[in-house]
Each structure stands twice: as C-alpha cells, then as structure tokens.
N, C-alpha and C. Protein backbone atom coordinates (compact mmCIF):
# COMPACT_ATOMS: atom_id res chain seq x y z
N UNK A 1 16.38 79.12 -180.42
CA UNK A 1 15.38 79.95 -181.06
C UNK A 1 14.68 79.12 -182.13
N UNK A 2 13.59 79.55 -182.02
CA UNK A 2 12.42 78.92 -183.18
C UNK A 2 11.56 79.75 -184.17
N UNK A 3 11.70 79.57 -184.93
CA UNK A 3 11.07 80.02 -186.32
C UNK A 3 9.54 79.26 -186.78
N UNK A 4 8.41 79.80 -186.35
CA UNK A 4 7.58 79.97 -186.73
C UNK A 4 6.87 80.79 -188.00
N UNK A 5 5.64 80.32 -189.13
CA UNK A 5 5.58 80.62 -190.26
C UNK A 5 4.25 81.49 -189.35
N UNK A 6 3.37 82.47 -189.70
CA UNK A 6 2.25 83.46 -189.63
C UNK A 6 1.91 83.69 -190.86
N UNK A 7 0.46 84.44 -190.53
CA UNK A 7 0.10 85.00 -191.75
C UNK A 7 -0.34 86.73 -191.16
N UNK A 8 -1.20 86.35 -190.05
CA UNK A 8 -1.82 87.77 -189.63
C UNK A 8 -1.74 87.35 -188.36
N UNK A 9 -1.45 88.25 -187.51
CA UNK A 9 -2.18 88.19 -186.01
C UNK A 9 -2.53 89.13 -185.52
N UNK A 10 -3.38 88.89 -184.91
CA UNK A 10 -4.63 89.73 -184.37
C UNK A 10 -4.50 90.22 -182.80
N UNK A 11 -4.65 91.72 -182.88
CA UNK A 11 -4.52 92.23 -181.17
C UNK A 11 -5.42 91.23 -180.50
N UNK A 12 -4.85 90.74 -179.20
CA UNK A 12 -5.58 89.98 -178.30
C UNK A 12 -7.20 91.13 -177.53
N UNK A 13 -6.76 92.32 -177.73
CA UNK A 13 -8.09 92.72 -176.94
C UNK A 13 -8.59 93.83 -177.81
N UNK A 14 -8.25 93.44 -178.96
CA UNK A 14 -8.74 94.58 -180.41
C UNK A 14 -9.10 93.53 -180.97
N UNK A 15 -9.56 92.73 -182.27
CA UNK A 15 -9.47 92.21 -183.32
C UNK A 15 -9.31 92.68 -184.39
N UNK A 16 -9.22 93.86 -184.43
CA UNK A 16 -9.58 94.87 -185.93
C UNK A 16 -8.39 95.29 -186.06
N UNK A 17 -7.43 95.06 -185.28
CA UNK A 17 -5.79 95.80 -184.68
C UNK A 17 -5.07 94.35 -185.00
N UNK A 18 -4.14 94.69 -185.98
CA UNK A 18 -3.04 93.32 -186.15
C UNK A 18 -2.49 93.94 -186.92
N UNK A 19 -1.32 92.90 -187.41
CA UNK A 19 -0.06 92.68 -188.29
C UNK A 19 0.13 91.50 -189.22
N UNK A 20 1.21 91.93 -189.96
CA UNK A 20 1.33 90.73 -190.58
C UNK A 20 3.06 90.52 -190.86
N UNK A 21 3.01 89.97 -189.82
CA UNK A 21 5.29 90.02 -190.03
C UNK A 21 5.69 88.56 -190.47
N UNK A 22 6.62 88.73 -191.05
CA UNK A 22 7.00 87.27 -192.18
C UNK A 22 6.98 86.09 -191.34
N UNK A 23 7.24 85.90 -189.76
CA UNK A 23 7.49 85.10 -189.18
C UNK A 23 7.28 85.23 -187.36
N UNK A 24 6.90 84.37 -187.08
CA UNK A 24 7.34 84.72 -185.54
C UNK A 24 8.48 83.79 -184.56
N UNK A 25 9.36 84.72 -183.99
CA UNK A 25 10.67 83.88 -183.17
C UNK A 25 10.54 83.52 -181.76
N UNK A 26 10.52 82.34 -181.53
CA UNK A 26 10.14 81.97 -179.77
C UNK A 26 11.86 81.81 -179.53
N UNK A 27 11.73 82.09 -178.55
CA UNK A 27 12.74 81.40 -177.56
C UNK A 27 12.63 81.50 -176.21
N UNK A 28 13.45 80.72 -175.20
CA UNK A 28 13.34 80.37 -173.78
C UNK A 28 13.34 81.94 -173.18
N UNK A 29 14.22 82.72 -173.83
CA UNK A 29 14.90 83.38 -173.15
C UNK A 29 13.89 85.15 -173.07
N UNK A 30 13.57 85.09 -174.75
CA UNK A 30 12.21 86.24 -174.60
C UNK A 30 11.17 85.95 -175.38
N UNK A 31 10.68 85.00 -175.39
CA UNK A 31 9.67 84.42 -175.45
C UNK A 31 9.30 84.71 -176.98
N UNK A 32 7.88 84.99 -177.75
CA UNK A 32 7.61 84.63 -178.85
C UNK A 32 7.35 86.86 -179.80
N UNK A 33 8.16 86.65 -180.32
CA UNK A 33 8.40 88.05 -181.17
C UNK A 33 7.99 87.82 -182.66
N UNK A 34 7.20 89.16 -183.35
CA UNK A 34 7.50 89.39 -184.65
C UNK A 34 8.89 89.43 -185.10
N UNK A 35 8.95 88.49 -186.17
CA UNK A 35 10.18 88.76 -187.32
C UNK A 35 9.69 89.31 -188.40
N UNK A 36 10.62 90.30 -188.82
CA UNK A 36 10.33 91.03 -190.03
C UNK A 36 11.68 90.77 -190.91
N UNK A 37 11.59 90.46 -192.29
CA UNK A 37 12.93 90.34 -193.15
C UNK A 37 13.06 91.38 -194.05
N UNK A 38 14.04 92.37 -194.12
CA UNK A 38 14.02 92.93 -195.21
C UNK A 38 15.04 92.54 -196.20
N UNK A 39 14.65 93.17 -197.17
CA UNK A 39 15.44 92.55 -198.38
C UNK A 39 16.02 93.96 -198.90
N UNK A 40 16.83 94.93 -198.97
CA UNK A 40 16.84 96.13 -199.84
C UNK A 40 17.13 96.14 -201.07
N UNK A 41 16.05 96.87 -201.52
CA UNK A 41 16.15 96.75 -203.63
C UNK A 41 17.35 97.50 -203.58
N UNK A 42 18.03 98.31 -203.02
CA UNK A 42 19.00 98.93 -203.76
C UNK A 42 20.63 98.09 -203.98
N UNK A 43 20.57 96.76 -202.71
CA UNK A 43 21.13 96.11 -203.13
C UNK A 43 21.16 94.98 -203.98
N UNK A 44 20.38 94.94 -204.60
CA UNK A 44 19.74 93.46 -205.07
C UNK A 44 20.79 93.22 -206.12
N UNK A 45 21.74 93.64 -206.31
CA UNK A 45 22.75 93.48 -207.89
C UNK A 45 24.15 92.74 -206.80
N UNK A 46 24.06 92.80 -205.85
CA UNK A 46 24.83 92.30 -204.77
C UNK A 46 25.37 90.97 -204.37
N UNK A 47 26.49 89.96 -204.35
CA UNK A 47 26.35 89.08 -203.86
C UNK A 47 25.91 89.40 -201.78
N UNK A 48 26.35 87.79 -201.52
CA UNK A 48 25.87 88.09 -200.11
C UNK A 48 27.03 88.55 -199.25
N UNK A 49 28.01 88.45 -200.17
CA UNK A 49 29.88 88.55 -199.22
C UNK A 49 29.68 90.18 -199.57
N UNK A 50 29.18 90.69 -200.78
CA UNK A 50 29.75 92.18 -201.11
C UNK A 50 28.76 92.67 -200.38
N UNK A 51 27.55 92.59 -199.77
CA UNK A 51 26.30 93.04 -199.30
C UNK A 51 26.66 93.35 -197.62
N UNK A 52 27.11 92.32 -197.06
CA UNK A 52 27.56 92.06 -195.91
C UNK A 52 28.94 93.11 -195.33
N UNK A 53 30.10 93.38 -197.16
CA UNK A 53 30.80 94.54 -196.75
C UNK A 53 30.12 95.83 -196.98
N UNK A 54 28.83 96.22 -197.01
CA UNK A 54 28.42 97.84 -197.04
C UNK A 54 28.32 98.31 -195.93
N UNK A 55 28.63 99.40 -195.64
CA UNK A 55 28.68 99.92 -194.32
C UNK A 55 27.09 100.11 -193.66
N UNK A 56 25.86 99.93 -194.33
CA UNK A 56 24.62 99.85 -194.13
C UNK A 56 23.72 98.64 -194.09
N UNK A 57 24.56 97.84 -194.40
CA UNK A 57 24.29 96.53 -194.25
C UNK A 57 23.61 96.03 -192.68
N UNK A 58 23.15 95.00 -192.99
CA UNK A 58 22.63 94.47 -191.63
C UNK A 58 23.24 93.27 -191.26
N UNK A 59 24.13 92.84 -191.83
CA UNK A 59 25.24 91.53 -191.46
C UNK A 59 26.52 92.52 -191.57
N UNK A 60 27.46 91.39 -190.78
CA UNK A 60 28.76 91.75 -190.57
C UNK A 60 29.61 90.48 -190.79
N UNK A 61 30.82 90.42 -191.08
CA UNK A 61 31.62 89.56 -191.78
C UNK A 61 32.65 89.29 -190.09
N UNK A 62 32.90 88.14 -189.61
CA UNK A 62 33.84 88.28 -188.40
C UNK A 62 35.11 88.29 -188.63
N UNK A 63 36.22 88.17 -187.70
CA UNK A 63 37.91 87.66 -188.24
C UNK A 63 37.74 86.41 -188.66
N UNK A 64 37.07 85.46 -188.54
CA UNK A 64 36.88 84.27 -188.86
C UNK A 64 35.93 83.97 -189.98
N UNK A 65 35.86 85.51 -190.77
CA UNK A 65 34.71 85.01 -191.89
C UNK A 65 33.46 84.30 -191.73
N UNK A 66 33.18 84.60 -190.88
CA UNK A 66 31.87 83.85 -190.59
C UNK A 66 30.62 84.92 -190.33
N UNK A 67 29.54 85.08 -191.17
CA UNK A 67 28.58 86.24 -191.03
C UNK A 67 27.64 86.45 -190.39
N UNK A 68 27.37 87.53 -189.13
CA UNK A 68 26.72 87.65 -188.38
C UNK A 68 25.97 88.76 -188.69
N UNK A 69 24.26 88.43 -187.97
CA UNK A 69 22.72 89.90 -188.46
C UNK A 69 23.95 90.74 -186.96
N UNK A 70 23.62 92.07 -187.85
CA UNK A 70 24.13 92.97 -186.74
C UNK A 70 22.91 93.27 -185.41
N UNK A 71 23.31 93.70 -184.33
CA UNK A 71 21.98 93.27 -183.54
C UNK A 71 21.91 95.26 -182.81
C-alpha cells in the first residue's frame, strides 16, 4: 500500500462535485481510495497505549502488543 498526499479532487464527470480527504491509498489489490484520519478531541489528554485500550477506539492492542487500525 501507498500513501499519497491530495489536496482536492474533483468528480471526473462533475467538476463542481469533489472532496478533500487527507490522503489517497493505492494498492495492487483495490486500487486508489480516499483516506480520511481522524483524530478525536475527546481523547486528546490520552497517550497512544491508553487510547488504543478504549473500547471506541479505532486501534487494537494484539497478544503480542503490537497495535493494529481496527478494520
């Protein structure tokens, strides 16, 4: 997977129709997607280990401690 930077992109058969998502993700497998990152203010007092244990979180901690985006 590849991480591409954007700013705006524009409907291919609108121009007046677009977005603006933080990033776009290619890969072999499904080809090139909006990424969007959120950040939630309500955790922001959070490290990334205590953030990762909220049950609303969007990462998960493995048996091996190693942290995965929940999918």
């Amino acid at each position: 997977m590849k991480i591409h930077k954007c700013w705006v992109v524009l409907w291919n058969t609108n121009s007046i129709i677009g977005a603006s998502p933080d990033a776009l993700a290619s890969s072999s497998c499904c080809g090139v997607r909006p990424l969007e990152v959120k950040s939630p203010f309500t955790h922001r007092n959070l490290s990334i280990l205590e953030f990762a244990s909220q049950p609303n979180s969007s990462l998960y901690m493995t048996s091996s401690r190693e942290m995965k985006l929940k999918t």
